[in-house]
Protein backbone atom coordinates (compact mmCIF):
# COMPACT_ATOMS: atom_id res chain seq x y z
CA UNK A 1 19.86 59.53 -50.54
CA UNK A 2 21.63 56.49 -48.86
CA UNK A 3 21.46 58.26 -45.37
CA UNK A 4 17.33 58.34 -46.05
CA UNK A 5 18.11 54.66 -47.18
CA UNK A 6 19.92 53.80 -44.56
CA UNK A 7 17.35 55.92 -41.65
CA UNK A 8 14.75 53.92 -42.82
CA UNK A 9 16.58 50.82 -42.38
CA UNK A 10 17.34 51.32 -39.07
CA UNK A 11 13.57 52.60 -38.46
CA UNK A 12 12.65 49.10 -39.94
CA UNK A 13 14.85 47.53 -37.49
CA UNK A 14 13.53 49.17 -34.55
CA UNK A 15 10.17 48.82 -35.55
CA UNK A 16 10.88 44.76 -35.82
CA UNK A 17 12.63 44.33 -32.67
CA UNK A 18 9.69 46.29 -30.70
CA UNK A 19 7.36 44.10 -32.08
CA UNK A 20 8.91 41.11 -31.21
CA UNK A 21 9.72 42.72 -27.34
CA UNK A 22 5.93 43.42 -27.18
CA UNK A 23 5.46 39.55 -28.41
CA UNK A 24 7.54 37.87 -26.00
CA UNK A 25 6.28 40.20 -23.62
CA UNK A 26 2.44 38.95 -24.36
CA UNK A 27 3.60 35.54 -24.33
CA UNK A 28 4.85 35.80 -21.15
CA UNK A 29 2.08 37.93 -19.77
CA UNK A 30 0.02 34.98 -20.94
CA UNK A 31 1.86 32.49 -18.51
CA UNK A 32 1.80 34.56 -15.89
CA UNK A 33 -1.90 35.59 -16.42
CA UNK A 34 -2.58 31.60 -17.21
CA UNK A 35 -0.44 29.46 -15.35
CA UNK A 36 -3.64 26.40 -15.49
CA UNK A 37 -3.62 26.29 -18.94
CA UNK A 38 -0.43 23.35 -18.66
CA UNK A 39 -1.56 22.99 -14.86
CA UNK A 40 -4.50 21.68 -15.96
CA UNK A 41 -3.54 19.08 -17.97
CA UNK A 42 -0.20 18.41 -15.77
CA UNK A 43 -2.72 17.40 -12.57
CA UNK A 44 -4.01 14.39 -14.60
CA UNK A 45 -0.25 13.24 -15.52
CA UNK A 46 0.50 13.85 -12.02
CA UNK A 47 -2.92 11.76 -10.72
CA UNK A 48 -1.57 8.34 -12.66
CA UNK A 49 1.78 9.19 -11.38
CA UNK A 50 1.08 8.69 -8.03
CA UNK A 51 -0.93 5.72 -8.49
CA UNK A 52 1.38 3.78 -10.18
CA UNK A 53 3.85 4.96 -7.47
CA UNK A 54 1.44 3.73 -4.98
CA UNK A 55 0.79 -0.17 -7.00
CA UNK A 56 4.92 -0.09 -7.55
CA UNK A 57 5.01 -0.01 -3.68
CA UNK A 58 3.48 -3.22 -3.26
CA UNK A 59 6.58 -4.82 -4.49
CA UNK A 60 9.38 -2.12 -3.46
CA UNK A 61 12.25 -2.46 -0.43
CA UNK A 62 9.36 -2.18 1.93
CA UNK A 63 8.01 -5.29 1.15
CA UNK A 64 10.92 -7.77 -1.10
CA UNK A 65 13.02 -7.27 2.00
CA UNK A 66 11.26 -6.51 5.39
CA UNK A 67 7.25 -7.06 5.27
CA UNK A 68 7.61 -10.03 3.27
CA UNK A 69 9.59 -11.61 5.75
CA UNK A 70 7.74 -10.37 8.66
CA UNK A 71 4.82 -11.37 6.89
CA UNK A 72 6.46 -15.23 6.61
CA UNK A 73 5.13 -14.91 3.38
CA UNK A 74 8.77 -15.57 1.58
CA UNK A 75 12.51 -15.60 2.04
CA UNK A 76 14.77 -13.88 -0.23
CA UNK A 77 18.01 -14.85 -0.78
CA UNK A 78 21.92 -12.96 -0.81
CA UNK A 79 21.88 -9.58 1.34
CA UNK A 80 18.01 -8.88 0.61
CA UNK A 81 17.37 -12.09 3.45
CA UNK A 82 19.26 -9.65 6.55
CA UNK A 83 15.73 -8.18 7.67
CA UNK A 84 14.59 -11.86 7.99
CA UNK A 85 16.94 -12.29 11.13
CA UNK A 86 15.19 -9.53 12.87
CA UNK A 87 18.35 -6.94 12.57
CA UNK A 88 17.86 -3.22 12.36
CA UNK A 89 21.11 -2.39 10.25
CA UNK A 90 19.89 -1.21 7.77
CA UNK A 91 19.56 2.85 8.10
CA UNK A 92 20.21 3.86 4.15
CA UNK A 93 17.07 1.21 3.51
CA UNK A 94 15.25 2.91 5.98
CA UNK A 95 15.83 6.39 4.88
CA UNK A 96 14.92 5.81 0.90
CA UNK A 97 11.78 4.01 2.35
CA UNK A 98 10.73 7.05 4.14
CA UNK A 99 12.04 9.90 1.46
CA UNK A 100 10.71 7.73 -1.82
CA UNK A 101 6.92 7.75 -0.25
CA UNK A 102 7.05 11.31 0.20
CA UNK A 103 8.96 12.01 -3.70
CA UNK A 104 6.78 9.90 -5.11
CA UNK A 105 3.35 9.02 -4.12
CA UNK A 106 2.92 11.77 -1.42
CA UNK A 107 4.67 14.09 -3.53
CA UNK A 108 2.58 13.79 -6.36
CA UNK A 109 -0.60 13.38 -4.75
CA UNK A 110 0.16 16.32 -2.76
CA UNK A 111 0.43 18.53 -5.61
CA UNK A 112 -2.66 17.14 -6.87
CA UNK A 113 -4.49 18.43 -4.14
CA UNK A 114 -3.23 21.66 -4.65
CA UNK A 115 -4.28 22.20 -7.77
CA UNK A 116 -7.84 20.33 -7.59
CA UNK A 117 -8.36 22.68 -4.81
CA UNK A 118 -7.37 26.08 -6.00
CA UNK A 119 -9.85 28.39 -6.99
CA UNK A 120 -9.08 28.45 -10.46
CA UNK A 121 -8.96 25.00 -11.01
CA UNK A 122 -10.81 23.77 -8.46
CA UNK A 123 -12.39 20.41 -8.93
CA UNK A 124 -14.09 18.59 -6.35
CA UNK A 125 -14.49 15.17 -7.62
CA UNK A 126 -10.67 15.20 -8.62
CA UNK A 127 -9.60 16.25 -5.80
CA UNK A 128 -11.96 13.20 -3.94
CA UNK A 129 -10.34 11.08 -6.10
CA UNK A 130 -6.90 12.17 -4.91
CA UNK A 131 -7.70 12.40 -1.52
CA UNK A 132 -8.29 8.53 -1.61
CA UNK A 133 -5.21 7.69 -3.07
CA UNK A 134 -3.58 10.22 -0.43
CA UNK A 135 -5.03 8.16 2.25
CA UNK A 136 -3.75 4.68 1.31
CA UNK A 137 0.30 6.47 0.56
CA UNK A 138 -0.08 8.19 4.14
CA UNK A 139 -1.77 4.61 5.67
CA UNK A 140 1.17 2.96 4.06
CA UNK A 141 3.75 5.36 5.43
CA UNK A 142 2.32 5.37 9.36
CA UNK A 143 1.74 1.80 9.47
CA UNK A 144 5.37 1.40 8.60
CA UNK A 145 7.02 4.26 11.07
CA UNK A 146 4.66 5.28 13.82
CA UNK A 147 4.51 8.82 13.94
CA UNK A 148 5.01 10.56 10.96
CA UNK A 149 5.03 14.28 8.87
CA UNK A 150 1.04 14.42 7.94
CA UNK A 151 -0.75 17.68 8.29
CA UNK A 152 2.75 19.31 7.44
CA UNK A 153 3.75 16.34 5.43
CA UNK A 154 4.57 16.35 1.87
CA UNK A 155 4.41 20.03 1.79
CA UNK A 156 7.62 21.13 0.76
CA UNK A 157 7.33 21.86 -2.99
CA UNK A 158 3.66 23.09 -2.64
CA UNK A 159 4.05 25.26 0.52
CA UNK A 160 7.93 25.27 0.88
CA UNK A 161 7.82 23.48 4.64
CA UNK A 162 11.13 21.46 5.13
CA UNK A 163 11.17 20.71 8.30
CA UNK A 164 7.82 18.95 9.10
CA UNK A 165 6.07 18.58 11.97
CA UNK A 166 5.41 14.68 12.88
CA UNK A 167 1.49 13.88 14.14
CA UNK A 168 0.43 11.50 16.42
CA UNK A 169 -0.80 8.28 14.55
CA UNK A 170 -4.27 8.72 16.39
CA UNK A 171 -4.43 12.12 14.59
CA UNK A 172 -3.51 10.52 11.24
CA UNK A 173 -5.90 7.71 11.40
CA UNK A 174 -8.86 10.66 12.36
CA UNK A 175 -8.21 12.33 9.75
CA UNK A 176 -7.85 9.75 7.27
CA UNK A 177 -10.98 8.55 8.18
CA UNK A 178 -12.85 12.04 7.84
CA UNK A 179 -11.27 11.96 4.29
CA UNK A 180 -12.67 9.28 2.93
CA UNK A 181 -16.19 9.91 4.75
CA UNK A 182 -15.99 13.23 2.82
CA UNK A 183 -14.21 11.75 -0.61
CA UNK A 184 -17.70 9.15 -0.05
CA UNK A 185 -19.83 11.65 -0.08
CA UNK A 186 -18.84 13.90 -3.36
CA UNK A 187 -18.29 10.27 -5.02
CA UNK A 188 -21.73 9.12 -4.66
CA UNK A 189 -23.13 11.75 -6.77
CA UNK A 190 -20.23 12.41 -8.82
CA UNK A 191 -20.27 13.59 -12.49
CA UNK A 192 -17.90 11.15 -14.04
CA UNK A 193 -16.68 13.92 -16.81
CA UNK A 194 -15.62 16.11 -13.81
CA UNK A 195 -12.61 12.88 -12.71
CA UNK A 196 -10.01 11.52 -14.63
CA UNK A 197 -11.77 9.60 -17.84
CA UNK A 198 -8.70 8.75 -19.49
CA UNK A 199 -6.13 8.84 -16.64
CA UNK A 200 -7.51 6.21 -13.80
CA UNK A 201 -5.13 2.97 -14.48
CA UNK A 202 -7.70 1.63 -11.45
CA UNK A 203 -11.10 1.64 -12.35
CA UNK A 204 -10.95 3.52 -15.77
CA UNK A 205 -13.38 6.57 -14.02
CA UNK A 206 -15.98 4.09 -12.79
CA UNK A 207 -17.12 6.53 -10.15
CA UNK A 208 -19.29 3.33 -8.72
CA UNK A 209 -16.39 1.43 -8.22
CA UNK A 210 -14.42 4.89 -6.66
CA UNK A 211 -17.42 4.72 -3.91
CA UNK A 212 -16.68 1.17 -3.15
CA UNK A 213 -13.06 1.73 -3.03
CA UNK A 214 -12.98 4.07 -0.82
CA UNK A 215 -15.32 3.01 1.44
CA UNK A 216 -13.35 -0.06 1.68
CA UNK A 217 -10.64 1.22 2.65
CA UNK A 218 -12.49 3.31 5.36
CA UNK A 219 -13.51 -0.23 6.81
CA UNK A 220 -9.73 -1.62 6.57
CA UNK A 221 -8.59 1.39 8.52
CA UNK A 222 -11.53 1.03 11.09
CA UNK A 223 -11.05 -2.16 11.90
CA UNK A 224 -7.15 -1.67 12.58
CA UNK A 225 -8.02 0.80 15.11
CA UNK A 226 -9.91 -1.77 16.73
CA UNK A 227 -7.92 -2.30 19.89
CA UNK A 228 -6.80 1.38 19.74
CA UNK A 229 -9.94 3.71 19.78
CA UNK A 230 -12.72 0.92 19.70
CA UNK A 231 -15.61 3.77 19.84
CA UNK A 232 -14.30 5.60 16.77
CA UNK A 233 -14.05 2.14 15.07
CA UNK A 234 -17.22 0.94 16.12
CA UNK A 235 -18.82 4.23 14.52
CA UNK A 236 -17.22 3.97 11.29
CA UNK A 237 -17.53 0.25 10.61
CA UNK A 238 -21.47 1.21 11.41
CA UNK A 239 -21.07 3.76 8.43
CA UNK A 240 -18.84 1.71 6.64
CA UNK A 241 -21.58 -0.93 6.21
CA UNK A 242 -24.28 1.55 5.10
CA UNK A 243 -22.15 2.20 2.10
CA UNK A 244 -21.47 0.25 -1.01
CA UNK A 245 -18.23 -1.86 -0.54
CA UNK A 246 -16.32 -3.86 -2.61
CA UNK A 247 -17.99 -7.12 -3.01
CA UNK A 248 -17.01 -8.94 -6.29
CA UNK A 249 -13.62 -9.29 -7.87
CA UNK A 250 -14.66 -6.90 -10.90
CA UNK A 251 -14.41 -4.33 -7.43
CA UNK A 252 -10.90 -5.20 -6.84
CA UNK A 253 -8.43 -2.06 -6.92
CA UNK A 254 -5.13 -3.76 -9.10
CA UNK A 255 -2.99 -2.29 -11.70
CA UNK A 256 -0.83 -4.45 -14.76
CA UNK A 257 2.78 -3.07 -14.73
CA UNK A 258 3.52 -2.49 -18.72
CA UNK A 259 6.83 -0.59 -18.27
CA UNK A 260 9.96 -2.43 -17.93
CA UNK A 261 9.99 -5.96 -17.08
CA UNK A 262 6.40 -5.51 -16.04
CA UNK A 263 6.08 -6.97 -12.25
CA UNK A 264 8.74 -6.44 -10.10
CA UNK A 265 8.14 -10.12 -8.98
CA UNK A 266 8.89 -11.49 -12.05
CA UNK A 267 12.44 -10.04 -11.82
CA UNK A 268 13.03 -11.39 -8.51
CA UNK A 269 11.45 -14.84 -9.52
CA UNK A 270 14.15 -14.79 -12.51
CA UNK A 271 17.58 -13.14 -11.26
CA UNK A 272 18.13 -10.91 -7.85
CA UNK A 273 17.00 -11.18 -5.12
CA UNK A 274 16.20 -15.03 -5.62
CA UNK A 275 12.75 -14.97 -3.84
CA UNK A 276 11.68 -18.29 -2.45
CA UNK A 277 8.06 -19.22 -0.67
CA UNK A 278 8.42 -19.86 3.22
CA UNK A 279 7.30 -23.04 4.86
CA UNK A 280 5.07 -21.56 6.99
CA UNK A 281 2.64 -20.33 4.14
CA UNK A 282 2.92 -23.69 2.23
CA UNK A 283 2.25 -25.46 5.19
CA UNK A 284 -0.79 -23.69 6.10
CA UNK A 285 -2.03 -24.17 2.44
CA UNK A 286 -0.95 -28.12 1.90
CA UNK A 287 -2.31 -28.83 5.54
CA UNK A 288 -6.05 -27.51 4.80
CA UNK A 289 -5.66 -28.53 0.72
CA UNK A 290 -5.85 -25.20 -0.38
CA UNK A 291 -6.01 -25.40 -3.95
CA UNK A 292 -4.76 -21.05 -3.58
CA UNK A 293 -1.40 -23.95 -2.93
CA UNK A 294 -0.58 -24.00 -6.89
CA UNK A 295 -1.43 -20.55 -7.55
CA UNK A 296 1.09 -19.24 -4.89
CA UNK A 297 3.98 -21.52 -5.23
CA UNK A 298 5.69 -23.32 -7.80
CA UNK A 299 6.75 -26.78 -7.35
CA UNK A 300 10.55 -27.12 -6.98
CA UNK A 301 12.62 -29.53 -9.17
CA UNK A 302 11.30 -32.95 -7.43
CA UNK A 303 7.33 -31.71 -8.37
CA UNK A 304 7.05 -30.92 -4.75
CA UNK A 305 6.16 -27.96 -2.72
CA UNK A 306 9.39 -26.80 -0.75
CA UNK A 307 9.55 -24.15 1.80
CA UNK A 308 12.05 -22.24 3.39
CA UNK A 309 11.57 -21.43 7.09
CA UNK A 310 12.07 -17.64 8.18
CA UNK A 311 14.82 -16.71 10.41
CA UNK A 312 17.34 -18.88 9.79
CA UNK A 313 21.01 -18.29 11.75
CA UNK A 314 23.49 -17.66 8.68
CA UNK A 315 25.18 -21.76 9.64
CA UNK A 316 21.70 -22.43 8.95
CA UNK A 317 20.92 -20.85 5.67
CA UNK A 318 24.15 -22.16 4.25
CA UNK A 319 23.01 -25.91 4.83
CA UNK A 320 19.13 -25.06 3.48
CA UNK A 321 20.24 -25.46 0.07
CA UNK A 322 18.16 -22.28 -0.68
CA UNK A 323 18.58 -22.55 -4.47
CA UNK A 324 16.30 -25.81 -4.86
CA UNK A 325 13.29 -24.36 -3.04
CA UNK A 326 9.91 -23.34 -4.16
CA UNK A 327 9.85 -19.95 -6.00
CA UNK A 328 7.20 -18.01 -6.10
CA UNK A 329 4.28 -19.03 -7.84
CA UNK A 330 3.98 -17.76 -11.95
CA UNK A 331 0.17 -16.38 -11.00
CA UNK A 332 2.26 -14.07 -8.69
CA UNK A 333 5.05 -13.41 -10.71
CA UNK A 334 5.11 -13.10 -14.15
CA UNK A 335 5.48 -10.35 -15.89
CA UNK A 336 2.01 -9.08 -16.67
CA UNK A 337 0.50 -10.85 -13.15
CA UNK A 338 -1.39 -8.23 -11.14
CA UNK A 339 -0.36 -5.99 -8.76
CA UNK A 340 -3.24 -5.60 -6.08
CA UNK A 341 -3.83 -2.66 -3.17
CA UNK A 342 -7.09 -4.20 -1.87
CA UNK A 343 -9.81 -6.52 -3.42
CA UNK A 344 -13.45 -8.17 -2.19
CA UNK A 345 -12.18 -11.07 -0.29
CA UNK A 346 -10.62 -8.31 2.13
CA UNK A 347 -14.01 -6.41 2.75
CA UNK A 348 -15.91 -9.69 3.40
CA UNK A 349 -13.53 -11.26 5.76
CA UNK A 350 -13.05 -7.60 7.45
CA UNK A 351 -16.60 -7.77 7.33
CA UNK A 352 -16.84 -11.22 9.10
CA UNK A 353 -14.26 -10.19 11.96
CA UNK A 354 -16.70 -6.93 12.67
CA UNK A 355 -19.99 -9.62 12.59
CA UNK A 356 -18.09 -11.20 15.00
CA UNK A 357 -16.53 -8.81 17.15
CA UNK A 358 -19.56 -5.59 17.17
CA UNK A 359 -22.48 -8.01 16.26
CA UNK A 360 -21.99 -10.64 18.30
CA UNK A 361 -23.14 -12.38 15.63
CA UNK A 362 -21.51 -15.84 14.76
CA UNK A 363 -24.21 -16.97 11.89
CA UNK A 364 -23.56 -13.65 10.36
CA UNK A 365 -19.53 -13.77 10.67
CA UNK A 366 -19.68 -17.30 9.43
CA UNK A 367 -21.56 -16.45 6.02
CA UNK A 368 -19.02 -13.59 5.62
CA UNK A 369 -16.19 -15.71 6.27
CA UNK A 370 -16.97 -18.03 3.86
CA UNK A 371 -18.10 -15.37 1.06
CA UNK A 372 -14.49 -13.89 1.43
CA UNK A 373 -12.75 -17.68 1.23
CA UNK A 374 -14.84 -18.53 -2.29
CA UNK A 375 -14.39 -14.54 -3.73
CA UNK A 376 -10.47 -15.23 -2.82
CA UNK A 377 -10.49 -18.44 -4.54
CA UNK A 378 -12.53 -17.18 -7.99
CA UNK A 379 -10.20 -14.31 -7.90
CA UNK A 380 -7.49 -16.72 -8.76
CA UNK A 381 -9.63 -18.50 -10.82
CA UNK A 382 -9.26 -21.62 -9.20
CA UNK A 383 -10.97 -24.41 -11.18
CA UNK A 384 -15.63 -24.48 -10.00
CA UNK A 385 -14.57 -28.21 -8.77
CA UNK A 386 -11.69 -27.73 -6.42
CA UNK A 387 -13.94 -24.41 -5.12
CA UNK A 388 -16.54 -26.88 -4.39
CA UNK A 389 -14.06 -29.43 -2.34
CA UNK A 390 -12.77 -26.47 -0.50
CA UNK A 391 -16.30 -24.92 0.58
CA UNK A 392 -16.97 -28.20 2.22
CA UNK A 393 -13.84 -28.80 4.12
CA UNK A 394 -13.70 -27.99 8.14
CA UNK A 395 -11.91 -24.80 6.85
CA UNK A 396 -13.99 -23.12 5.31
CA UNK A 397 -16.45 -22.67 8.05
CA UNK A 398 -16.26 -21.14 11.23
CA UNK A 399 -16.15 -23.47 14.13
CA UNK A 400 -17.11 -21.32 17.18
CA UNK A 401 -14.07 -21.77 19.09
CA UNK A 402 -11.46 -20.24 17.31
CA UNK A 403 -13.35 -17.97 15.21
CA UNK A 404 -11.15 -15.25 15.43
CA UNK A 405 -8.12 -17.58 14.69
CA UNK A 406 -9.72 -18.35 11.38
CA UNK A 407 -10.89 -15.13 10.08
CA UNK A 408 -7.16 -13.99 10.60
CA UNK A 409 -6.27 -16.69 9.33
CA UNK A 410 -7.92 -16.60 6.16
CA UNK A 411 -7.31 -13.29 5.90
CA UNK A 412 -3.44 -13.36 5.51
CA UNK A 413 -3.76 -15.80 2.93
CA UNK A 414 -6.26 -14.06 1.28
CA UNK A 415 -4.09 -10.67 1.41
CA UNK A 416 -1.52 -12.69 -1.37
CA UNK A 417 0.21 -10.60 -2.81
CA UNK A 418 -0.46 -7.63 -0.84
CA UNK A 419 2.81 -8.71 1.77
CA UNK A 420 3.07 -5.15 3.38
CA UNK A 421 -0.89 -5.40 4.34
CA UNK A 422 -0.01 -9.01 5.48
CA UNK A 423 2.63 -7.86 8.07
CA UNK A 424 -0.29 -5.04 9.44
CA UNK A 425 -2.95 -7.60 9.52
CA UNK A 426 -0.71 -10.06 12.20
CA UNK A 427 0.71 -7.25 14.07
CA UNK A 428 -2.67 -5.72 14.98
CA UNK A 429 -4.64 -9.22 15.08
CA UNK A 430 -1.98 -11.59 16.32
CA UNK A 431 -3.13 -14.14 13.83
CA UNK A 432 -1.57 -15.92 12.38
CA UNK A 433 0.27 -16.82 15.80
CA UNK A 434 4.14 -16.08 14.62
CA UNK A 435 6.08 -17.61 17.30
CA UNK A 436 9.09 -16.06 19.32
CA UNK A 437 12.44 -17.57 17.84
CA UNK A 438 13.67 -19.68 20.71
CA UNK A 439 15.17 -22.68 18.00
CA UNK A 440 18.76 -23.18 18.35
CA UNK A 441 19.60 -22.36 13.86
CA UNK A 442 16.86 -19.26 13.83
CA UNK A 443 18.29 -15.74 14.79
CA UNK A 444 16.50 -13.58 16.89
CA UNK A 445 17.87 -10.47 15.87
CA UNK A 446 17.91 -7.15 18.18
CA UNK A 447 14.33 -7.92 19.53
CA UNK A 448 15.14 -11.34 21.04
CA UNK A 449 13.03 -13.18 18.09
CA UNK A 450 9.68 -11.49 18.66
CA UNK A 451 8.14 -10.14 15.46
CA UNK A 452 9.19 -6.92 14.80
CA UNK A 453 6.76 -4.28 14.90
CA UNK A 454 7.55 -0.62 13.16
CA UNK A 455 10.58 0.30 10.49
CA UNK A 456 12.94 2.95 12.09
CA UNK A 457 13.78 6.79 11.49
CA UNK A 458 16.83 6.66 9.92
CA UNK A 459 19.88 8.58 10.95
CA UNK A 460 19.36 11.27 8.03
CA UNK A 461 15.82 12.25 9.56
CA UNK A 462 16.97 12.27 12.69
CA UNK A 463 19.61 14.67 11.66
CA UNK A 464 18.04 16.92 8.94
CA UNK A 465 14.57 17.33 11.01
CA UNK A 466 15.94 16.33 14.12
CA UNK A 467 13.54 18.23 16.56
CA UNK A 468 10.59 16.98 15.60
CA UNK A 469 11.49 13.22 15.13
CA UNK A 470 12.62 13.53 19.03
CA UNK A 471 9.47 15.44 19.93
CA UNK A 472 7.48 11.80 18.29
CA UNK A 473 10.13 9.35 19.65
CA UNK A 474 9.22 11.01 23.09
CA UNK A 475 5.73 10.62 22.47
CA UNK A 476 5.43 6.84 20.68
CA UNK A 477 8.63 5.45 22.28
CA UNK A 478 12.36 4.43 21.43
CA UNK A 479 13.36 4.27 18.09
CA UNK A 480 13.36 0.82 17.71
CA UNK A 481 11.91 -2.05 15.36
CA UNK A 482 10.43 -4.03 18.82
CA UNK A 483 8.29 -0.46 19.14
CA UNK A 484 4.78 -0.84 18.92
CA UNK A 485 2.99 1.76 16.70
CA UNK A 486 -0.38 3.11 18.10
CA UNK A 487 -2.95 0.72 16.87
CA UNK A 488 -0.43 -2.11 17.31
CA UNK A 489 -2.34 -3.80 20.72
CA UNK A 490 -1.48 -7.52 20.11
């Protein structure tokens, strides 16, 4: 009787543990059979990811320590300040530039893409969406380096390529342009349930305001291939204006930082790197009575507005007394102060500098220029009174002689707090003029104190994809800071 007992136990047994084979084995059946099922939801995740990478980078090495300075927007104090004396020691800054825009907005993006374009998850508005924010990370990265990985870029979790091929910049900009003409196009008519209704930290899924954007930024990049393909420029500023753009500040494409110590500003406002506002921007805004003056810097300890001059020798910088300067003002820099990748004032004033330089159109250019001077000021909501003084000063109109002069201007004030765009704007406009550093107390660095021009592949690149970084350093020239990139005519 007990070995019947006992048989049927162990039939029991059997009979259990098959059944829970043949479960796990259906359960994992299932996630082979439906990988999209977490997929699905991962690609929004992913989508917010990468644009709070890409806001973040507004404020990251990029900009606190190199465009800033270029941008003689600010000077930071302790080590942060080297880049200021136009050096090019700085190869472990370099590399984490370059490798944390492809692991983090690229990367994401990237995989983005993949999935919005797959057959069984294939969504085109999504991946229109993406394609956008795709466009600004890869603008971001090429403006800073020249040449870099793009078809082949940002590939090596999706499609396992390591050692990238680097593009021509001409290349990238054609392409980045046909992106956004197609991204346009599926936006217009776009089904807003088919994007990202509760992941967009931009414009909350306002596929009106995705058109705008992105059209906007088509115009930014066709303008800054003005001097470098003026046909292809020409042709999509012409489509560029046929399209809604950006116009008010409701348009504007910002982002509130809520994690941490919110803006990254506010840290360097409060404790390291001590950031303070450079003389050159203060003097352009106290010398036209810019009332943007209080809303970009604070007043120091007197009540007065106190700049520190760029490039100063380190003798120099000892005897500035750095620590009683003006600090970047609190509309910048607090905590919950906005973090901005483009905005209205932009598009107009672009749009005045194409009135200007395709039109041939002064009136035109001139009504532009001053729409982008009062959306700049309301954006900062500058008190209806002071907006009213400004409007009427010699300023805020175009004179005819120096009309480009003004319009660039304008435009790198306006571009506050977007410091990386700042640097871009000079190098391709020359305006404002940043002069050579001939003055006994400023350094001028390895490029004899002209502005420098490109960040450099760092000695890791060089060595881990080492072919193709020599194929583009034959191609765009030596690997140096003084380098022009492609667009860079000025």
């Amino acid at each position: 009787m007990k070995n019947i007992q006992n048989k049927m136990k162990n039939i029991l047994v059997v009979m259990v543990m098959l059944g829970m084979s043949f479960s796990c084995q259906d359960h994992l059946d299932d996630l082979r059979d439906n990988p999209n099922a977490v997929t699905s939801i991962d690609d929004a995740a992913l989508f917010t990811k990468a644009v709070r990478s890409l806001f973040q980078g507004t404020t990251d090495a990029s900009v606190s320590r190199f465009s800033g300075h270029y941008g003689h927007y600010f000077v930071a104090g302790s080590t942060a300040r080297l880049p200021d004396q136009y050096g090019d020691g700085f190869d472990v800054l370099y590399n984490s530039m370059f490798s944390d825009m492809y692991g983090g907005v690229i990367r994401h993006i990237e995989e983005v893409l993949e999935i919005t374009s797959a057959e069984d998850t294939k969504n085109e508005v999504r991946h229109a969406m993406a394609n956008v924010i795709a466009v600004l990370g890869y603008a971001k990265l090429t403006d800073a380096f020249g040449e870099i990985p793009y078809i082949e870029g940002g590939k090596g979790k999706t499609e396992g390529i390591i050692h990238p091929k680097y593009d021509t910049q001409q290349l990238i900009y054609e392409d980045m342009i046909s992106r956004l003409s197609s991204s346009i196009t599926i936006l217009k008519n776009a089904d807003p349930a088919m994007g990202y209704p509760n992941s967009d930290p931009i414009f909350n899924n306002d596929m009106n305001k995705w058109v705008r954007f992105a059209n906007s930024v088509r115009l930014r990049l066709a303008m800054r291939i003005r001097d470098a393909d003026n046909t292809l420029s020409r042709q999509t500023v012409t489509q560029s204006l046929a399209e809604p753009l950006m116009e008010t500040n409701d348009h504007n494409a910002f982002m509130i930082e809520t994690e941490g110590n919110g803006n990254a500003w506010f840290t360097m406002r409060t404790g390291f790197p001590s950031i303070k506002m450079s003389t050159m921007l203060i003097d352009q805004l106290q010398g036209t009575d810019d009332p943007r003056l209080a809303v970009y810097v604070s007043k120091d300890g007197n009540g007065a507005y106190n700049g520190m001059t760029n490039g100063l020798d380190d003798t120099a910088f000892g005897n500035s007394n750095f620590a009683a300067r003006s600090d970047m003002g609190l509309a910048l820099s607090s905590k919950e102060s906005k973090l901005y990748v483009m905005t209205a004032s932009e598009v107009w004033l672009l749009r005045a500098e194409a009135a200007l330089a395709y039109a041939n159109d002064p009136a035109q250019a001139n009504t532009l220029y001053r729409k982008g001077i009062e959306v700049s000021l309301n954006q900062w909501d500058v008190d209806a009174s002071d907006i009213v003084d400004f409007m009427a000063s010699p300023e805020a109109s175009l004179t005819g002689s120096n009309d480009e002069l003004q319009i660039g201007t304008q435009m790198w004030v306006a571009l506050v707090p977007n410091y990386f765009e700042g640097w871009s704007h000079i190098r391709r406009t020359g305006y404002p003029v940043i002069a050579d550093r001939t003055a006994a107390n400023l350094a001028p660095g390895v490029t004899n104190g002209v502005l420098p021009k490109r960040f450099l592949y760092s000695s890791f690149e060089l060595s881990s994809n080492n072919d193709n970084v020599l194929e583009a350093i034959s191609r765009q020239g030596a690997n140096k800071i003084n380098t022009p990139v492609w667009w860079d005519k000025n």
